[in-house]
Protein backbone atom coordinates (compact mmCIF):
# COMPACT_ATOMS: atom_id res chain seq x y z
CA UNK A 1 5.15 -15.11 -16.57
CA UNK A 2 4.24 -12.92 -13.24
CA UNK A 3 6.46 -12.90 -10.70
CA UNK A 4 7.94 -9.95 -8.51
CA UNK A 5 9.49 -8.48 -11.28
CA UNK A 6 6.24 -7.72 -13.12
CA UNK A 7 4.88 -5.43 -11.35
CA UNK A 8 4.87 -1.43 -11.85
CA UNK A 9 6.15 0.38 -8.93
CA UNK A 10 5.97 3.89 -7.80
CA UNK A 11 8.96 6.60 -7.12
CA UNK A 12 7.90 8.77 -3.80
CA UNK A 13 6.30 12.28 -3.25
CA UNK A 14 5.89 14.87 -0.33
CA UNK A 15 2.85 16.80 -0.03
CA UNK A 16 4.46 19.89 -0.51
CA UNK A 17 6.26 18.46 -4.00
CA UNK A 18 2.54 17.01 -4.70
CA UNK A 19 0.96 20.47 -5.60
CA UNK A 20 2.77 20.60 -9.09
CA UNK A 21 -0.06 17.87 -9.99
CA UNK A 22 -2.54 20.11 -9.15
CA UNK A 23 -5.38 21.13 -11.55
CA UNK A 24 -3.37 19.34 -14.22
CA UNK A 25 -5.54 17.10 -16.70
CA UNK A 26 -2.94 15.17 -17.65
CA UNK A 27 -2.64 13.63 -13.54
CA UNK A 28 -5.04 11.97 -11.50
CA UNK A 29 -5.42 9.88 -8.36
CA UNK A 30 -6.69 7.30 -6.61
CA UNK A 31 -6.43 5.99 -2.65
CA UNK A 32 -3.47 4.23 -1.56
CA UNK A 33 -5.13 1.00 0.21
CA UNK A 34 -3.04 -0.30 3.03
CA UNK A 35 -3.29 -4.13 2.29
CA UNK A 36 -1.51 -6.60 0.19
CA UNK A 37 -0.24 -5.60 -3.39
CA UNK A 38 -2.18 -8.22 -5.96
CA UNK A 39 -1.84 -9.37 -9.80
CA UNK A 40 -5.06 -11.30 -10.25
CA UNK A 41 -4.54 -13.59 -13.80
CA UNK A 42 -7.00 -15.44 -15.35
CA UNK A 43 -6.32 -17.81 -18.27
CA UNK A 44 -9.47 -20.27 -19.40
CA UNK A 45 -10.95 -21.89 -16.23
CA UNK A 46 -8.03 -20.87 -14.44
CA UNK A 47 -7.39 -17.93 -12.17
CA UNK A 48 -4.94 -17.30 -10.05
CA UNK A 49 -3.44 -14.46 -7.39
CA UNK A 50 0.40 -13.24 -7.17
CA UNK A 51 2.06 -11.00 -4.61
CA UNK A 52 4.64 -8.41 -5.11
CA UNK A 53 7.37 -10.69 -4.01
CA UNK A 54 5.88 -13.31 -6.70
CA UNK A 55 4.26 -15.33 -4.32
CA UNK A 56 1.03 -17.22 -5.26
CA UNK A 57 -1.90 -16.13 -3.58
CA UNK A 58 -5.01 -17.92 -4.39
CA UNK A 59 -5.47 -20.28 -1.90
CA UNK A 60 -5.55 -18.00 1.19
CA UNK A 61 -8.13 -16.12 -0.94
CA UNK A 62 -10.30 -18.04 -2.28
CA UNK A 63 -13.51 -16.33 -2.26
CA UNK A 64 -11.94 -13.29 -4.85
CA UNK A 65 -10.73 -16.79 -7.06
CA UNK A 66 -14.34 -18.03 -6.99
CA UNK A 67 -15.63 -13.69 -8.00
CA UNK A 68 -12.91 -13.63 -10.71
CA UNK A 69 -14.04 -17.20 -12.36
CA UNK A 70 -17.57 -16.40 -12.80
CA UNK A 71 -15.96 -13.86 -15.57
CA UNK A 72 -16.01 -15.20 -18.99
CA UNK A 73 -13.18 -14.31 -20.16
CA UNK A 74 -9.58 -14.47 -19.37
CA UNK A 75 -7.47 -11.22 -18.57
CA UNK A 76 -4.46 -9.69 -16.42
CA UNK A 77 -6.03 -7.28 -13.44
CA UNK A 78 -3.52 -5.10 -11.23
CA UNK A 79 -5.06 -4.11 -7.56
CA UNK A 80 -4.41 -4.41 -4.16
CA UNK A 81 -6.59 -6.66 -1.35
CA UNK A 82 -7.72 -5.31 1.57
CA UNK A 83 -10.27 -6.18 4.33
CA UNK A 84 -13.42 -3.99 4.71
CA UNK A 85 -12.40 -2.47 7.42
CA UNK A 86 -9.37 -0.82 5.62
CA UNK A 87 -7.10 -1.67 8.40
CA UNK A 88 -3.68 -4.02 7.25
CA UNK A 89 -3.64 -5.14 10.96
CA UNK A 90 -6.76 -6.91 10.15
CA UNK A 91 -5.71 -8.89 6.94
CA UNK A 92 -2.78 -9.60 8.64
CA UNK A 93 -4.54 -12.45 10.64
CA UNK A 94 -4.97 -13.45 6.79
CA UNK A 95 -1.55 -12.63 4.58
CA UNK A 96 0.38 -15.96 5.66
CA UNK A 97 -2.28 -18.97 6.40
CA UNK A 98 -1.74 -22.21 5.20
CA UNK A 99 -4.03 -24.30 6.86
CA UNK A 100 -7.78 -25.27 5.11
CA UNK A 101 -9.94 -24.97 7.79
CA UNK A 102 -8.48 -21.66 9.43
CA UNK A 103 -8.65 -20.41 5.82
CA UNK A 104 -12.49 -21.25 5.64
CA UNK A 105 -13.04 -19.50 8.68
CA UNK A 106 -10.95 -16.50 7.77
CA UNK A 107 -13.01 -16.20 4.98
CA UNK A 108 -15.99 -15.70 6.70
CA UNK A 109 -14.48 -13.61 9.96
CA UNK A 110 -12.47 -11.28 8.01
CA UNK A 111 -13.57 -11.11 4.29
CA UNK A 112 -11.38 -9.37 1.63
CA UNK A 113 -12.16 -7.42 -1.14
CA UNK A 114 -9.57 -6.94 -4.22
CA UNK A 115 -9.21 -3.28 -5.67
CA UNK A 116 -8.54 -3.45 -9.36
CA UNK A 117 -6.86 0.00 -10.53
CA UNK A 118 -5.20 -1.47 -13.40
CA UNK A 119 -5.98 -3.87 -16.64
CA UNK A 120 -3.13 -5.03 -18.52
CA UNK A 121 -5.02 -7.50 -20.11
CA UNK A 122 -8.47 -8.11 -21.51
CA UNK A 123 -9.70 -11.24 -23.62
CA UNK A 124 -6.31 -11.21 -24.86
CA UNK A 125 -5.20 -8.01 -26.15
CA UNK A 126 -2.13 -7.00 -24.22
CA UNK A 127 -2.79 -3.33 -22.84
CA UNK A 128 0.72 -2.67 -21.26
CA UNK A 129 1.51 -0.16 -24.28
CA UNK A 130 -2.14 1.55 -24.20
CA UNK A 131 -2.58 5.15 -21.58
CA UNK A 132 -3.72 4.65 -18.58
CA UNK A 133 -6.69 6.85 -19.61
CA UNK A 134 -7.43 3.51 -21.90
CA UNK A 135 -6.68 0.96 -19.82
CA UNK A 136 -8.95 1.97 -17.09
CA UNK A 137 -12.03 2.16 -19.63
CA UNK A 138 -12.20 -1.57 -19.55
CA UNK A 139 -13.83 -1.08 -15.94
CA UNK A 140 -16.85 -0.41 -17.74
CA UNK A 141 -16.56 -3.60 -19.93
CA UNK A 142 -16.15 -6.22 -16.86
CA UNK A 143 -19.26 -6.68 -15.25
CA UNK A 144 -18.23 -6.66 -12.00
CA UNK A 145 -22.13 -5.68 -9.82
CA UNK A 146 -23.01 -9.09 -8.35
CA UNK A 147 -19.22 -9.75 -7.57
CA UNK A 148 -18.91 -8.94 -3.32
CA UNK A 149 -14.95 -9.35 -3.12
CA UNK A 150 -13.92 -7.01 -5.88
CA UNK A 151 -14.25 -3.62 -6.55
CA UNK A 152 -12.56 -1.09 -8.32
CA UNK A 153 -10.27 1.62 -6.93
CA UNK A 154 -11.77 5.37 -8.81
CA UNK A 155 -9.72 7.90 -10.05
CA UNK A 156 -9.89 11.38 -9.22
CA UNK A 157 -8.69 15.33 -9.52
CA UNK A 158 -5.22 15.27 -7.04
CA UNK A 159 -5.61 18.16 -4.96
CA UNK A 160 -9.48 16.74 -4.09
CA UNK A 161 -8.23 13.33 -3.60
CA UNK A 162 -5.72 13.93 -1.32
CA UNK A 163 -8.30 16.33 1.03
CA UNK A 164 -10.32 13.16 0.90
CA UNK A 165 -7.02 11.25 2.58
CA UNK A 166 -6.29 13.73 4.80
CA UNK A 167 -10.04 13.89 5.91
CA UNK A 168 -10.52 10.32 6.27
CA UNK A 169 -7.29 9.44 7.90
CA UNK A 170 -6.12 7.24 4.93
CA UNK A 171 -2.99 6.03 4.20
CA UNK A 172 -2.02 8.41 1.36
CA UNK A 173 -2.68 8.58 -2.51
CA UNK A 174 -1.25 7.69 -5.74
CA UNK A 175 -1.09 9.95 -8.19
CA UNK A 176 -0.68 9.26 -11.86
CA UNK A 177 -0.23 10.09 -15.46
CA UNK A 178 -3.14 9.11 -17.48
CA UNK A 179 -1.09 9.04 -20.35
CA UNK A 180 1.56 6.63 -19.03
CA UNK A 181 2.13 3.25 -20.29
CA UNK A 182 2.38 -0.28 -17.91
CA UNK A 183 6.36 -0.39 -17.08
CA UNK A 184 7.64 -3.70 -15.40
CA UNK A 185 9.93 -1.23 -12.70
CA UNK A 186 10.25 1.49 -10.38
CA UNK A 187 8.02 4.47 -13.10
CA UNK A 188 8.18 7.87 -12.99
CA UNK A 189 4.04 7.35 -14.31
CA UNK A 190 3.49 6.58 -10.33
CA UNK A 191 3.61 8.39 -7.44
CA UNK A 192 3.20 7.64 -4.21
CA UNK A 193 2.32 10.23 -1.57
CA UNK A 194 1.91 8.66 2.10
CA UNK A 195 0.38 11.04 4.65
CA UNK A 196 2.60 10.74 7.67
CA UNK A 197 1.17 11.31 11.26
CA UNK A 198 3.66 13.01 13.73
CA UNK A 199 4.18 11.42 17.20
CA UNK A 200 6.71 12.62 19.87
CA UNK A 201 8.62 10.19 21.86
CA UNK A 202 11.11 10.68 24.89
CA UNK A 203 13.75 8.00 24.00
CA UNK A 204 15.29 6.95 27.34
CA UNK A 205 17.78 3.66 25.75
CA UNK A 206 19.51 2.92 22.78
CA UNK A 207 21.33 0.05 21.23
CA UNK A 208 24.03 0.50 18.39
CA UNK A 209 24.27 -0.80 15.62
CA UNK A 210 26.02 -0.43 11.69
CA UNK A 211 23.52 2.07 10.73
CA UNK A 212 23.81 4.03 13.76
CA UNK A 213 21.04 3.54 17.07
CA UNK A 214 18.19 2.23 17.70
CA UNK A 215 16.58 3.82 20.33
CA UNK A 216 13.88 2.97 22.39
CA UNK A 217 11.06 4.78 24.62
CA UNK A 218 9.27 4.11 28.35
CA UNK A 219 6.66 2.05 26.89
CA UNK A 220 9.03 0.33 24.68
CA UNK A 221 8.26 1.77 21.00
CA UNK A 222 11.15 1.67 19.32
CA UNK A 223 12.74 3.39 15.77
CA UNK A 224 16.32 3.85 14.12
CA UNK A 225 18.15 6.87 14.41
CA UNK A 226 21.22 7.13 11.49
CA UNK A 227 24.17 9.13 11.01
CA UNK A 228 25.11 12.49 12.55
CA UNK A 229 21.52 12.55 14.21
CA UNK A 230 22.03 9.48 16.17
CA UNK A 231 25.39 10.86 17.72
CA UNK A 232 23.55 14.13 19.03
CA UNK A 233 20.63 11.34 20.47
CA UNK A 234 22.83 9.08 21.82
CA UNK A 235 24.99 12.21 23.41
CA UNK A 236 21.50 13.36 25.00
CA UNK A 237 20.91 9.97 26.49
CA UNK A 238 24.20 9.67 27.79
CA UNK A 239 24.12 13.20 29.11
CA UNK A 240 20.78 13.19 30.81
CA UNK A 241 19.01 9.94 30.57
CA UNK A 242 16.49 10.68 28.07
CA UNK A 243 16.35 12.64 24.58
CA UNK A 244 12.67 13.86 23.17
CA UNK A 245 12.78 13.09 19.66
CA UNK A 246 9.55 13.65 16.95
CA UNK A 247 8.82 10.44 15.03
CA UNK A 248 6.27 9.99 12.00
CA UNK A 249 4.26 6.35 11.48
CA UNK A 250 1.28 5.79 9.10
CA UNK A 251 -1.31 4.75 12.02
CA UNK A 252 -1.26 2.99 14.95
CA UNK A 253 -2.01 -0.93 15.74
CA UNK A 254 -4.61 -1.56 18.04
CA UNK A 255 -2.60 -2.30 20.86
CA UNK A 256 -1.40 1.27 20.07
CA UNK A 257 2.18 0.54 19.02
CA UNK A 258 2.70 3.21 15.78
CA UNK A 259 3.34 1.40 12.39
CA UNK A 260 5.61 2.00 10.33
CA UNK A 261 7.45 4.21 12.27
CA UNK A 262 10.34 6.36 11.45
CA UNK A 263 13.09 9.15 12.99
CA UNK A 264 12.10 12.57 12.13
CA UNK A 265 14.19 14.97 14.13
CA UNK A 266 15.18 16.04 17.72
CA UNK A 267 12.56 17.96 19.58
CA UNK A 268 13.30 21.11 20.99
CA UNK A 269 12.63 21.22 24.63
């Protein structure tokens, strides 16, 4: 059965802790796509499309359904969907549609493609057990050419990987051990590394809360300051009416509000 509780997840890197990976053979990488995490199944003439929190997916994509069913055989794909333009702003006009004909025109204003990086499951044999190194050989065996909404998510030495993030502005990477099995949990075999971008703020108002503040700038971006740092932030406020603080996000919307955003540290004035 797929649900949530299926699906591999990834323990966290920094980019500094990331260099330990480098030059070894027994690590490599691939992108870290910013869309929506997918288990694509396929069993006879049936496919269908789960989400990480075990949510079926098919019918909001229906044009990777109608790719995956033209394969003749059933299997068990891990990958992640994105639009083409790489941006999760953009398949959010997608993620949670329910109605047929906005669907139908989603389809054809915003297309998707689904990156496969995994196969846990081809024509039957169960591959959970099998290296990564093996799984990812049955790329070759799928057939995959004429197919526009999937693709396939290469793997690649870490260090050059993540100067290809960094150079492109991507998200991050995921690095991992080509010799580590498919675990239904939180695995040491993945690792996550997302490249944060650094953005000052001057934080003018705050508003407590259990977990400490959450403060708020002039053009009303807003982030949550905890424990001993929020005190000295919410003293500066108090004191003077503002407090410049340095915040990190993964990229900006485009109406410009950061995503993802996060409390680094106080900025020194």
């Amino acid at each position: 059965m797929i649900d949530k509780n299926y699906f591999m997840l990834c323990k966290s890197t920094t980019k500094e802790e990331s260099t330990i990976f480098f030059g070894s053979g027994n690590y490599k990488a691939n992108e870290k796509k910013d869309g929506e995490r997918i288990i694509a199944v396929k069993k006879g003439k049936d496919v269908f499309l789960v989400n990480r929190r075990g949510r079926e997916k098919s019918f909001i994509y229906p044009e990777i359904v109608e790719d995956l069913k033209t394969l003749d055989f059933d299997f068990i794909f891990d990958g992640e969907v994105t639009t083409y333009d790489g941006l999760f702003n953009t398949l959010q006009h997608r993620v949670n549609l329910a109605d047929k004909q906005k669907i139908a025109r989603a389809v054809k204003e915003n297309p998707v493609i689904f990156y496969i990086f995994d196969v846990i499951s081809f024509k039957g044999i169960d591959l959970r057990l099998k290296p990564l190194k093996e799984r990812i050989t049955y790329f070759d065996k799928i057939g995959f050419e004429n197919l526009k909404s999937i693709g396939f998510l290469p793997y690649g030495d870490v260090e050059e990987m993540l100067k290809f993030a960094e150079d492109n502005k991507l998200e991050g990477i995921v690095i991992k051990d080509m010799n580590g099995i498919y675990e239904h949990r939180r695995s040491d075999f993945w690792i996550k590394l997302k490249l944060w971008k650094e953005i000052p703020i001057k934080a003018v108002r705050y508003t407590e809360n259990p977990k400490g503040i959450r403060i708020e700038s002039e053009n009303n971006w807003a982030c949550q300051v905890a424990g001993k740092e929020s005190l000295k932030v919410k003293k500066n406020i108090d004191e003077f009416g503002y407090c410049l603080i340095v915040c990190q996000y993964l990229e900006l919307t485009k109406s410009g509000m950061p995503r993802f955003i996060s409390f680094k540290e106080m900025k020194n004035e």
